[in-house]
N, C-alpha and C. Protein backbone atom coordinates (compact mmCIF):
# COMPACT_ATOMS: atom_id res chain seq x y z
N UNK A 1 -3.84 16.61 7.75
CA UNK A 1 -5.27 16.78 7.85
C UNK A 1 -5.57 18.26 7.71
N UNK A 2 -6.55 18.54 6.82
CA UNK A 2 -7.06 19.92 6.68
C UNK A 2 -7.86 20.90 7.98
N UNK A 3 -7.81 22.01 8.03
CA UNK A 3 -8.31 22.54 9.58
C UNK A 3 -9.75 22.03 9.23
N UNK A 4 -10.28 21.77 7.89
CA UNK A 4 -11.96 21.48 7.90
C UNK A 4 -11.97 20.20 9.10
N UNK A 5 -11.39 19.16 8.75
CA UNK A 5 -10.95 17.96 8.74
C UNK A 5 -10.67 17.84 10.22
N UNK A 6 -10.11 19.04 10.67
CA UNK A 6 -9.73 19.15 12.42
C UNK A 6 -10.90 19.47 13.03
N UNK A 7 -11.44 20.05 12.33
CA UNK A 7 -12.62 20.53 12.98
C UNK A 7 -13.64 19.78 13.52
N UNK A 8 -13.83 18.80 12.60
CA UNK A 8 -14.98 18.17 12.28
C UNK A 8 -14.46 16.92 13.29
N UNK A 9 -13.49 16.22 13.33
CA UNK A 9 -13.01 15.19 14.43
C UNK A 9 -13.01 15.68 15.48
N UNK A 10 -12.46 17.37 15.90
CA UNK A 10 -12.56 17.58 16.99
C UNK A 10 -14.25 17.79 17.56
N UNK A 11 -15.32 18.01 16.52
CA UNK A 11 -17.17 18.36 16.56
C UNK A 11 -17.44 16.76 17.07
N UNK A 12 -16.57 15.76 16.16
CA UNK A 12 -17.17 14.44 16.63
C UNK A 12 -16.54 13.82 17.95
N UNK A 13 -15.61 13.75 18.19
CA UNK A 13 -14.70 13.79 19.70
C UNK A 13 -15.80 14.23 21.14
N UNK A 14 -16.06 15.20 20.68
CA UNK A 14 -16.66 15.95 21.68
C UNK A 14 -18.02 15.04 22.26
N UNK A 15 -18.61 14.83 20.69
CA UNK A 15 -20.20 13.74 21.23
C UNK A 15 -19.46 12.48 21.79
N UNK A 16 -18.22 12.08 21.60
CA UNK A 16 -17.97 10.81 21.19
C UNK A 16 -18.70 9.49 22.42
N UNK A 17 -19.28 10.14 23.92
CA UNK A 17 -19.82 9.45 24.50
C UNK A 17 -21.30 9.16 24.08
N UNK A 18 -21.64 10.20 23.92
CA UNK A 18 -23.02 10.20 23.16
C UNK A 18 -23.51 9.13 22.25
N UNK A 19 -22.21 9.16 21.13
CA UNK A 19 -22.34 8.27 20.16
C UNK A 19 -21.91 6.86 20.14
N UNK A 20 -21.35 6.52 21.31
CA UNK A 20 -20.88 5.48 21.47
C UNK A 20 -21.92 4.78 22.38
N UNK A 21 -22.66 5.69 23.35
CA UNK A 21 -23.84 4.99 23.86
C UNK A 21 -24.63 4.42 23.19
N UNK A 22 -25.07 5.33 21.97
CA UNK A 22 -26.18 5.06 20.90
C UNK A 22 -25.91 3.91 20.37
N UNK A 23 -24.38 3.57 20.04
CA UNK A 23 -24.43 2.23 19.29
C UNK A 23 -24.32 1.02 19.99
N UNK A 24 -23.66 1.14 21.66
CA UNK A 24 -23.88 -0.28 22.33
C UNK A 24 -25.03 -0.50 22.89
N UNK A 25 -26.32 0.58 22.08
CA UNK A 25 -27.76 -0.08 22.72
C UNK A 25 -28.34 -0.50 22.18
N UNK A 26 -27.45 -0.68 20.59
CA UNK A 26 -28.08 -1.00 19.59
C UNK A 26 -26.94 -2.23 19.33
N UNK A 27 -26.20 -2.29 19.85
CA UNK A 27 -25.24 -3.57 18.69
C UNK A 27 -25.03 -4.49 20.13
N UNK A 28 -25.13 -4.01 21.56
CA UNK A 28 -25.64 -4.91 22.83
C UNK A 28 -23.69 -5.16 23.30
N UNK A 29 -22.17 -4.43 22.61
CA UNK A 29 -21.12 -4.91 22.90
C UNK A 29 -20.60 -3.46 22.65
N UNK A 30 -19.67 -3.53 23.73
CA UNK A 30 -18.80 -2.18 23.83
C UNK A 30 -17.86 -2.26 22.73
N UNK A 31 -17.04 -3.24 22.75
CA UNK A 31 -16.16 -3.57 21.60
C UNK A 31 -16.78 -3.23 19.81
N UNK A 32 -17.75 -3.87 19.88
CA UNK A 32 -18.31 -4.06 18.75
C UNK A 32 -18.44 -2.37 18.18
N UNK A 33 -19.26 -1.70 19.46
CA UNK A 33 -19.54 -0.45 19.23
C UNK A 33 -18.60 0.60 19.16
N UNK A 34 -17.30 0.40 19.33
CA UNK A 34 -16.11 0.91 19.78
C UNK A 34 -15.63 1.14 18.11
N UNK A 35 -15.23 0.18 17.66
CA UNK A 35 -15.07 -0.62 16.27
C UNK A 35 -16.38 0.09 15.37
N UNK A 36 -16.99 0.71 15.22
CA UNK A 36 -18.50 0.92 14.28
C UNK A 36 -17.85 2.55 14.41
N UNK A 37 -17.42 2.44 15.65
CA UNK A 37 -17.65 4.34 16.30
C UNK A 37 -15.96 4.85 15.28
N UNK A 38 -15.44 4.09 15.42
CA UNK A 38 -13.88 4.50 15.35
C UNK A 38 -14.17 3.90 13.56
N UNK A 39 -14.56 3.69 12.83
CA UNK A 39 -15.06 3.45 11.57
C UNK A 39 -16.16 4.59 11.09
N UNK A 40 -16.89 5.10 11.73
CA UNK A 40 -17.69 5.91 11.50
C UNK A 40 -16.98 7.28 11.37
N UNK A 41 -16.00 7.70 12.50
CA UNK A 41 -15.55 8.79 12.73
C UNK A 41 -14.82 8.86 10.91
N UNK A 42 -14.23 7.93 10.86
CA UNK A 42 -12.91 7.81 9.88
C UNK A 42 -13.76 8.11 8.44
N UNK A 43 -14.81 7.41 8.32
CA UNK A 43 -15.65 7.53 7.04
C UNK A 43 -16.22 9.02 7.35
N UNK A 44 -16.80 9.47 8.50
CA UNK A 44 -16.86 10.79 7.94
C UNK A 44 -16.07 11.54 7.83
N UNK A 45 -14.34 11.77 8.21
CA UNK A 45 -13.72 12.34 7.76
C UNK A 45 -13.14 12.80 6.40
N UNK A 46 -13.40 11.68 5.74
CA UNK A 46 -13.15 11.00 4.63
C UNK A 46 -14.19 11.86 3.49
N UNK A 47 -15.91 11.68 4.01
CA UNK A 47 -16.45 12.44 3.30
C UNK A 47 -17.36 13.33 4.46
N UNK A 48 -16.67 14.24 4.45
CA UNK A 48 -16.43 15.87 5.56
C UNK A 48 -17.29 16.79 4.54
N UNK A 49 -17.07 16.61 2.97
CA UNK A 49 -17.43 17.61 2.09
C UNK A 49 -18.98 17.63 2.20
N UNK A 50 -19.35 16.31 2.07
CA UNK A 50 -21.01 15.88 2.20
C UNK A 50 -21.62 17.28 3.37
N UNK A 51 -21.17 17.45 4.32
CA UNK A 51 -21.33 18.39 5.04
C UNK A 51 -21.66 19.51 4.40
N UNK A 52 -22.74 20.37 4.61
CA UNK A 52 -22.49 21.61 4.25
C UNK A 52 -22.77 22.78 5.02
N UNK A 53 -23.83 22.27 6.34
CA UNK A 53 -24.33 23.30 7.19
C UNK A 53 -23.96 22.17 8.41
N UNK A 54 -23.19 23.12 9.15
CA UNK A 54 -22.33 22.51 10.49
C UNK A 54 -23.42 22.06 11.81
N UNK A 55 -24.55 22.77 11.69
CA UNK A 55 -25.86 22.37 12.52
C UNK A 55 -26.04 21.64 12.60
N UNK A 56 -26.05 20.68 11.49
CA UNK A 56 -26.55 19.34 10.85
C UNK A 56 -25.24 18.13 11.58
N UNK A 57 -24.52 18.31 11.75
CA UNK A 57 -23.50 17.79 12.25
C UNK A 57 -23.93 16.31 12.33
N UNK A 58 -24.98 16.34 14.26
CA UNK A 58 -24.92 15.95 14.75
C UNK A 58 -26.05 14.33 14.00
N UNK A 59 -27.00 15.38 13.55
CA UNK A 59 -28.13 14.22 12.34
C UNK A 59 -27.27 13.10 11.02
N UNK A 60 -26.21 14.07 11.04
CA UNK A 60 -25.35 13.57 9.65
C UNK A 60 -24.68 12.43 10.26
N UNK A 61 -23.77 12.53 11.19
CA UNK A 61 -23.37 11.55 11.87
C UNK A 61 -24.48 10.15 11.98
N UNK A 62 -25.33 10.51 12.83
CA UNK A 62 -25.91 9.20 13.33
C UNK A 62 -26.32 8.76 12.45
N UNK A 63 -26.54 9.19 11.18
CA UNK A 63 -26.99 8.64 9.81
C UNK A 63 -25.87 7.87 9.56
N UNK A 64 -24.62 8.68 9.50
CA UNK A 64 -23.98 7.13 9.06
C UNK A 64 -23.76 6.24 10.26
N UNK A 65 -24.05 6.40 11.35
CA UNK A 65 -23.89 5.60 12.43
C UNK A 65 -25.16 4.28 12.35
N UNK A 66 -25.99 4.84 11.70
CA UNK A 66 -27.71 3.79 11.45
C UNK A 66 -26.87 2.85 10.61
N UNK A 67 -26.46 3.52 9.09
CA UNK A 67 -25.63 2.80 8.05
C UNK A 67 -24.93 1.78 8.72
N UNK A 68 -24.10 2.24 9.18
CA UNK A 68 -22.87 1.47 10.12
C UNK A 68 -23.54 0.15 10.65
N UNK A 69 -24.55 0.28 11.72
CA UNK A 69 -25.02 -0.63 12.24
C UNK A 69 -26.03 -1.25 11.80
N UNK A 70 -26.55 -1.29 10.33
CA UNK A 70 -27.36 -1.95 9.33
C UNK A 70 -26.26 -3.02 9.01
N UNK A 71 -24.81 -2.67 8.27
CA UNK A 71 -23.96 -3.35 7.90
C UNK A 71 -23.45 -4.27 8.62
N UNK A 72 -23.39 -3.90 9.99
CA UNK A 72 -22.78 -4.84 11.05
C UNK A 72 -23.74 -5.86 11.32
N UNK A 73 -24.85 -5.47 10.82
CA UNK A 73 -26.16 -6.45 11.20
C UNK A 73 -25.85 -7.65 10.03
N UNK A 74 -25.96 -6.86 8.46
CA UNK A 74 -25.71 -8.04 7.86
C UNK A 74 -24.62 -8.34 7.45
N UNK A 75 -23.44 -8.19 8.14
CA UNK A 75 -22.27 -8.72 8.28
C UNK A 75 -22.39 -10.04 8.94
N UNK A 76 -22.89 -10.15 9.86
CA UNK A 76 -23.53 -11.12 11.54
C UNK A 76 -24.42 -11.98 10.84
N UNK A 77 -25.80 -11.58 10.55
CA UNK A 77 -26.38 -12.18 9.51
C UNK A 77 -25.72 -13.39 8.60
N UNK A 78 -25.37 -12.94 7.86
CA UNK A 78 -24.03 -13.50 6.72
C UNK A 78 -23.77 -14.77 7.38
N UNK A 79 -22.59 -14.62 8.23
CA UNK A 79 -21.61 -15.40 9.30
C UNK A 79 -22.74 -16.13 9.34
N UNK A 80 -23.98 -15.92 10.65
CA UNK A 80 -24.65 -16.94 11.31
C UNK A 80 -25.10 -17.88 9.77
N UNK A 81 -25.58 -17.29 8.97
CA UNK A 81 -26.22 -17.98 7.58
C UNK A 81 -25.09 -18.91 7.14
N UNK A 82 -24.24 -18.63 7.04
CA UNK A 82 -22.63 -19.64 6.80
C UNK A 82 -22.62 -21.18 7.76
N UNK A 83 -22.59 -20.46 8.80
CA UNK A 83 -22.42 -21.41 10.35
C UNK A 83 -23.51 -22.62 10.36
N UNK A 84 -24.67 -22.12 9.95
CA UNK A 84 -25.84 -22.41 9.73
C UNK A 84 -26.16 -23.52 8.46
N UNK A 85 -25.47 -23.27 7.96
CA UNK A 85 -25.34 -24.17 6.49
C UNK A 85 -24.36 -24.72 6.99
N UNK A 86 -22.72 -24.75 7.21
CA UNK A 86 -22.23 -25.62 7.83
C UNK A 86 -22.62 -26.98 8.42
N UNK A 87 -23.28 -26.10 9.55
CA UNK A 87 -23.71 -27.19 10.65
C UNK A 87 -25.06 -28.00 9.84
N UNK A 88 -25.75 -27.39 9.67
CA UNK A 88 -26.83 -28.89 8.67
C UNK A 88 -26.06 -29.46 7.30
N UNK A 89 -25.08 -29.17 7.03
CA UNK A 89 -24.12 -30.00 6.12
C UNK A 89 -23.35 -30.95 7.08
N UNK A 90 -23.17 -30.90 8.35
CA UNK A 90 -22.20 -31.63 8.75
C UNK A 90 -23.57 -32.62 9.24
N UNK A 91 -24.38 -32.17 10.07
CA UNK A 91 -25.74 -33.38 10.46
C UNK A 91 -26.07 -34.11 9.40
N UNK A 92 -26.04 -33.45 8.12
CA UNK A 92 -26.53 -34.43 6.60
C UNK A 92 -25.73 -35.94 6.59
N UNK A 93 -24.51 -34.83 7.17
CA UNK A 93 -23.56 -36.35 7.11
C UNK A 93 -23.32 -37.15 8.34
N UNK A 94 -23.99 -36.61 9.52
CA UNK A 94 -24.28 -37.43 10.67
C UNK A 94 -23.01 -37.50 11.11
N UNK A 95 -22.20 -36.10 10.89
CA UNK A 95 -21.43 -35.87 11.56
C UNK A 95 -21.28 -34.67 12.60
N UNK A 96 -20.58 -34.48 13.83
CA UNK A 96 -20.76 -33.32 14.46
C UNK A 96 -19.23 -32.92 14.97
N UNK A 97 -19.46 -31.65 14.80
CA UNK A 97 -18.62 -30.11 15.04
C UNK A 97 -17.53 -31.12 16.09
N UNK A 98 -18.06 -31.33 17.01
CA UNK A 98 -17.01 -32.12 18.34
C UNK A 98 -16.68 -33.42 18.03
N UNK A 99 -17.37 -34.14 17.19
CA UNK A 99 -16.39 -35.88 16.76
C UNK A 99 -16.05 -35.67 15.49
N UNK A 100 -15.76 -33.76 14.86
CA UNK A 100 -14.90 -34.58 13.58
C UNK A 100 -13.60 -35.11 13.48
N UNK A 101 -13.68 -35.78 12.54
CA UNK A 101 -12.40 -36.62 12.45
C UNK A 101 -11.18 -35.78 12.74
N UNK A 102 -9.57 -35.96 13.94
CA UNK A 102 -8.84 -35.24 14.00
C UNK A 102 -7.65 -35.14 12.74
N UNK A 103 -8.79 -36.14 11.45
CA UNK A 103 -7.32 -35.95 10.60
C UNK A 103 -8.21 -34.43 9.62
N UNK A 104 -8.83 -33.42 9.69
CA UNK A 104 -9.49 -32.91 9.45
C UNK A 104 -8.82 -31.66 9.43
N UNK A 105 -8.64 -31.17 10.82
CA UNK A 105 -8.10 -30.62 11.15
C UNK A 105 -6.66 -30.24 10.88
N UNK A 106 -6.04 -31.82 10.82
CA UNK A 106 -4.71 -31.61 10.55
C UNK A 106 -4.10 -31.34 8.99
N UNK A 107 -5.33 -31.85 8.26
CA UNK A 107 -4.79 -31.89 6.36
C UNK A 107 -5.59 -30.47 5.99
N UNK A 108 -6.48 -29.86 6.85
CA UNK A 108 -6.44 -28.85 6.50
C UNK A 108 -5.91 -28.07 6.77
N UNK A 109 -4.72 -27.95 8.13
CA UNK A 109 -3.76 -26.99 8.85
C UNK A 109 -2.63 -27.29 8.01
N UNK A 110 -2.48 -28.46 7.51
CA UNK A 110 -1.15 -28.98 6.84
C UNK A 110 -1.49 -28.23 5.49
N UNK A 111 -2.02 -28.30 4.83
CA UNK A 111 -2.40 -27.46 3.34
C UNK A 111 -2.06 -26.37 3.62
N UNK A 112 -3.04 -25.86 4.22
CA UNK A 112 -3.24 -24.19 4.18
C UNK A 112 -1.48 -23.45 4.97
N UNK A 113 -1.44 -24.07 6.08
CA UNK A 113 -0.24 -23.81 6.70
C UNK A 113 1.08 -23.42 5.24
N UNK A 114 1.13 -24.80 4.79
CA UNK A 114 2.22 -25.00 3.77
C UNK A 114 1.71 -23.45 2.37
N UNK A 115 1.09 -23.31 2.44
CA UNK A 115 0.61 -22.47 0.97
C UNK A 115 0.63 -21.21 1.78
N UNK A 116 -0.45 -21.04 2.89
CA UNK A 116 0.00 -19.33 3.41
C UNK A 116 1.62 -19.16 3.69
N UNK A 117 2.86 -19.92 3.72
CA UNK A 117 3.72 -19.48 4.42
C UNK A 117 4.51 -19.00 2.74
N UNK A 118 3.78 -19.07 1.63
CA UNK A 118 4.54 -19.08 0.43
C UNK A 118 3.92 -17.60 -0.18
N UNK A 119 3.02 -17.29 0.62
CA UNK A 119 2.16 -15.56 0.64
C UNK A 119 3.39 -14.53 0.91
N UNK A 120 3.14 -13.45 0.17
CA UNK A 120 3.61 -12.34 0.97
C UNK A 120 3.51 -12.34 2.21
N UNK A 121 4.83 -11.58 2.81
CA UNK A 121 4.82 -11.82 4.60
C UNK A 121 3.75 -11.27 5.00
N UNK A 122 3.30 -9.96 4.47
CA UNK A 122 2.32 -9.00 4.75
C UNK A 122 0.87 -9.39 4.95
N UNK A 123 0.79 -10.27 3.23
CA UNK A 123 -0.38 -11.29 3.06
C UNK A 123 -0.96 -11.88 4.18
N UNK A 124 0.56 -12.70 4.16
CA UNK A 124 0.18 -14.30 5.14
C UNK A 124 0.04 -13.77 6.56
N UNK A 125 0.33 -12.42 7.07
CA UNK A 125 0.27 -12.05 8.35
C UNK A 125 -1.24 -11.74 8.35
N UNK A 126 -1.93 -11.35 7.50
CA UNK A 126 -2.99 -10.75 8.10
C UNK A 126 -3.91 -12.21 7.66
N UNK A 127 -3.72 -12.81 6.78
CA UNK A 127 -4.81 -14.23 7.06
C UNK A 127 -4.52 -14.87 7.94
N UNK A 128 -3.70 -15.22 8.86
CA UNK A 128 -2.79 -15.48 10.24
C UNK A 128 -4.02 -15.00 10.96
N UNK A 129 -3.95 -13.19 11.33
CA UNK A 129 -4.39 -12.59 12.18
C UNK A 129 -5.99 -12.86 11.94
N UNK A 130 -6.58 -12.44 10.91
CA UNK A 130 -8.05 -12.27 10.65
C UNK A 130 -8.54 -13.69 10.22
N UNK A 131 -8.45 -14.69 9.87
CA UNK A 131 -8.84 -15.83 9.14
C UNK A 131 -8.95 -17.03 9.89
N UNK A 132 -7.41 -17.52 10.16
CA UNK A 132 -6.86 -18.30 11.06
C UNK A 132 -7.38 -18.18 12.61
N UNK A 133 -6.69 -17.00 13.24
CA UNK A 133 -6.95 -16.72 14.51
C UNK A 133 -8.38 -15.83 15.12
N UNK A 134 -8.86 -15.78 14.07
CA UNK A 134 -9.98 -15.08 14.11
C UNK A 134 -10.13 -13.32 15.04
N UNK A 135 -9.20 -12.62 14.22
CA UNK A 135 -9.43 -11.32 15.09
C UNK A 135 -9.83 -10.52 14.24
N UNK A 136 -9.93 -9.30 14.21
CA UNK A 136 -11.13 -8.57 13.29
C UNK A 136 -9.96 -8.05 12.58
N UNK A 137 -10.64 -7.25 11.51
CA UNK A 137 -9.63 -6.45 10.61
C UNK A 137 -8.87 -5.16 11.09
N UNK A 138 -9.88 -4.16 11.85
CA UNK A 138 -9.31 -3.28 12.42
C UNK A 138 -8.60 -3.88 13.26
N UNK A 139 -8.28 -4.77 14.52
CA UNK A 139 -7.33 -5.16 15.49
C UNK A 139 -6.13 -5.49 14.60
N UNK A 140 -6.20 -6.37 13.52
CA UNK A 140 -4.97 -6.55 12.56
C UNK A 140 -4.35 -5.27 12.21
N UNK A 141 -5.30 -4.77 11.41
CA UNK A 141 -5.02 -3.33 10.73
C UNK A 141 -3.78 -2.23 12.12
N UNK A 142 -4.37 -2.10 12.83
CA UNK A 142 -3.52 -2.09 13.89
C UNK A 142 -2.43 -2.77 14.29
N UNK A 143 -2.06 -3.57 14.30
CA UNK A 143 -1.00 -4.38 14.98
C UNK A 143 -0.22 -4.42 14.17
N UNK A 144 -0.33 -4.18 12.57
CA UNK A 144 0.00 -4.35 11.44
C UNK A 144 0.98 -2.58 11.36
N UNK A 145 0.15 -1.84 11.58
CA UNK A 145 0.38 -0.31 10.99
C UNK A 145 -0.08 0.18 9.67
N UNK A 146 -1.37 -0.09 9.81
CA UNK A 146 -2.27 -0.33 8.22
C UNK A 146 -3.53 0.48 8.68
N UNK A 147 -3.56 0.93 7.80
CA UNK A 147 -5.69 2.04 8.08
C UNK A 147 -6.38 0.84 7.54
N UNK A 148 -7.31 0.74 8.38
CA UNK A 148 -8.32 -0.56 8.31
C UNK A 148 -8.74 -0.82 7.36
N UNK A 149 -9.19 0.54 5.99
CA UNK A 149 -9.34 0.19 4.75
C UNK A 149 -8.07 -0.49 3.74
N UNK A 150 -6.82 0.07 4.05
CA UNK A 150 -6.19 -0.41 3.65
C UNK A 150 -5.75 -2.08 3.96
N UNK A 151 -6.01 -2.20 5.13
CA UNK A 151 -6.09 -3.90 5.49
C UNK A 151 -6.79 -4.62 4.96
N UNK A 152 -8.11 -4.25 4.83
CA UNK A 152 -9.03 -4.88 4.14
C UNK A 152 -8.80 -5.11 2.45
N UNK A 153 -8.53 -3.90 1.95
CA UNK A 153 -7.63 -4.27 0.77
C UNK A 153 -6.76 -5.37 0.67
N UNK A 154 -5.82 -4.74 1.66
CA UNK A 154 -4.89 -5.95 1.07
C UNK A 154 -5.31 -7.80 1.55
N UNK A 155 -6.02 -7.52 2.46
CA UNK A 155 -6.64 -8.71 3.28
C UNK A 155 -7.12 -9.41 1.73
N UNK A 156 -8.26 -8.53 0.94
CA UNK A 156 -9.36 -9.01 -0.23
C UNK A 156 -7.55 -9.92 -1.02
N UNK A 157 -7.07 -8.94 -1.65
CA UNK A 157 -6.03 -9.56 -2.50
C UNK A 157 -4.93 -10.97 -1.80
N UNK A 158 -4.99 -11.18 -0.83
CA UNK A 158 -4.28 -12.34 0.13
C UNK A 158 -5.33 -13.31 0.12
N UNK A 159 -6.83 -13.35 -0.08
CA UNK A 159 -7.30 -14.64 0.33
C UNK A 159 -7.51 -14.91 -1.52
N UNK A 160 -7.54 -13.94 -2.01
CA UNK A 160 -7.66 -14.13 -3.50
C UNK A 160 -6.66 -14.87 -4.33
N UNK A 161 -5.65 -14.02 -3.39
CA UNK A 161 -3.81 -15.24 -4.02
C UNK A 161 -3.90 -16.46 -3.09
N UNK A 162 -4.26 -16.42 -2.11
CA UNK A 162 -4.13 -18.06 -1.32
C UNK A 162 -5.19 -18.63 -1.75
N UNK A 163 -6.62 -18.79 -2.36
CA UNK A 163 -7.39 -19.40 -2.97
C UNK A 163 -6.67 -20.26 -4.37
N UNK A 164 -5.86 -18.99 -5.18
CA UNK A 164 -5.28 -19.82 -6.29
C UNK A 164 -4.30 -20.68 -6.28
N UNK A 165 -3.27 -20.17 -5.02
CA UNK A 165 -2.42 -21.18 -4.50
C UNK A 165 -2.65 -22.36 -4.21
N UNK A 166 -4.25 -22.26 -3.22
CA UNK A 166 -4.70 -23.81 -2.88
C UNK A 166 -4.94 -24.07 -4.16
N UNK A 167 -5.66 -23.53 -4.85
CA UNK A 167 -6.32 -24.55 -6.18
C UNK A 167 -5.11 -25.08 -7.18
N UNK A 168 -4.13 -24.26 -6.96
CA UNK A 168 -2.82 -24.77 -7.74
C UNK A 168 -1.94 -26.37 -6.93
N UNK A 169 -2.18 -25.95 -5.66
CA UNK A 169 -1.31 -26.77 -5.00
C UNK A 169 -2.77 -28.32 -4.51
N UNK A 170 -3.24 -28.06 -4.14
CA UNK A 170 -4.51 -29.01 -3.83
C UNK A 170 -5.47 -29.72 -4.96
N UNK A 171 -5.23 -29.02 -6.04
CA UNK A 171 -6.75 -29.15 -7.15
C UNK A 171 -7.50 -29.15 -7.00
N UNK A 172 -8.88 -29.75 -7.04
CA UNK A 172 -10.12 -30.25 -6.89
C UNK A 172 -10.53 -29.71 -5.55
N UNK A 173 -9.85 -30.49 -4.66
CA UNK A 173 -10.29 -30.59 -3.51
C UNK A 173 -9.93 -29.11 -2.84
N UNK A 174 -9.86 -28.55 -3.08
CA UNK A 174 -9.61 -26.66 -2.70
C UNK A 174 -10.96 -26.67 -3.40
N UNK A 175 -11.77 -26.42 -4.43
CA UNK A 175 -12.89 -25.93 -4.52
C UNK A 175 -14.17 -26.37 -3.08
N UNK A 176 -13.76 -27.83 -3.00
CA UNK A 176 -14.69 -27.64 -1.63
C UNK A 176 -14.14 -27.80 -0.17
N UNK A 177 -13.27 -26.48 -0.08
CA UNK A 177 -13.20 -25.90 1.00
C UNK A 177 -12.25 -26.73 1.75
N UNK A 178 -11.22 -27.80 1.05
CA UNK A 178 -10.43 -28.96 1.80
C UNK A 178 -10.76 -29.58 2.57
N UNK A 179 -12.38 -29.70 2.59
CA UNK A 179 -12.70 -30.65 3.68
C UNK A 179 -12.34 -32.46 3.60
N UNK A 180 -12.34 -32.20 1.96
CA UNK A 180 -12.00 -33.71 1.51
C UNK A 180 -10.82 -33.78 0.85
N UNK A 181 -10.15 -32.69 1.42
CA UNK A 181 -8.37 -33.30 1.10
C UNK A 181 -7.66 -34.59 1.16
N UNK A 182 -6.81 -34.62 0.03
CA UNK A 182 -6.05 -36.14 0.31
C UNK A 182 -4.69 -35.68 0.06
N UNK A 183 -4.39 -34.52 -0.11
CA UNK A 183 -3.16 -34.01 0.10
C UNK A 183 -2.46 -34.87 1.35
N UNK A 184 -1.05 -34.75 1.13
CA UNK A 184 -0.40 -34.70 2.18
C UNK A 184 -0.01 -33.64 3.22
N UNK A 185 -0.39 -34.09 4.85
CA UNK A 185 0.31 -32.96 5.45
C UNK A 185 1.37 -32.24 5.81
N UNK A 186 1.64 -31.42 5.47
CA UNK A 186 2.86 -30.83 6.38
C UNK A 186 3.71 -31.16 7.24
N UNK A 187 5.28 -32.02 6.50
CA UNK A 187 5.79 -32.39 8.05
C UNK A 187 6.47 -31.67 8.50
N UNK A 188 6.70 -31.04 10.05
CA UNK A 188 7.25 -30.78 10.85
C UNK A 188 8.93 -30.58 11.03
């Protein structure tokens, strides 16, 4: 890291309560805001040059900190809009979230199971971590030994190769989402 580069983490360090207040009064979760803050720091290190008068520091920051928490908004957004369509696709069919069928579950754990384990280890670990088990990218990215951008990278290229895998190994029924798999499952 360059002394600019030291500098400027050690300028943001210093607010770092400051700025971390600002965003759990705005995003309502310590975690969440923790995760925005420790993403924010990293992107401005990244572009440090944008900087040009050190005064400004503190305005420059929370600007990308607004950014930050615009994105996280329609990140959330997104999801609920997904969930949301889900669930009035499953009422269309006068079916619900808690009586679906348990073979559902299983031909889609049996598919996907059988095809992620044929991923790169690296791959299949982080759709494991982020997909499957539902933990965020930075917590993977971590556990992993990966910079969160770089997780996300490789995360994009793993659901991109396990998409073609399903569509290779499943056909048809991989375009909608294996809900109507007739594959066989996975034996044991």
């Amino acid at each position: 890291m360059s002394s600019r580069s030291d500098q400027l983490a050690l300028a943001l360090n210093a607010q770092r309560n400051a700025f971390k207040a600002f965003l759990i009064a705005r995003v309502g979760s310590e975690a969440e805001a923790e995760d925005i803050l420790q993403n924010g720091i990293l992107k401005a290190l990244q572009r440090g040059e944008e900087l040009h008068d050190e005064a400004r520091l503190n305005g420059w920051f929370y600007r990308l900190l607004r950014n930050a928490i615009i994105d996280f908004y329609r990140t959330r957004d997104a999801t609920h809009r997904r969930n949301d369509v889900l669930a009035t696709s499953l009422n269309a069919l006068d079916e619900h979230v808690a009586n679906a069928p348990p073979s559902w579950s299983a031909q889609l754990c049996g598919c996907l199971a059988g095809v992620v384990a044929t991923l790169k280890p690296q791959h299949a670990e982080l759709i494991r971590l982020v997909d499957l088990d539902g933990g965020s990218v930075q917590s993977a990215s971590r556990s992993l030994g990966l910079s969160p951008n770089n997780a996300s990278v490789i995360l994009h290229r793993a659901r991109k190769d396990l998409r073609q895998k399903l569509e290779a190994f499943c056909g048809a029924c991989a375009e909608s989402a294996c809900l109507d798999c007739e594959c066989e499952p996975a034996k044991d």
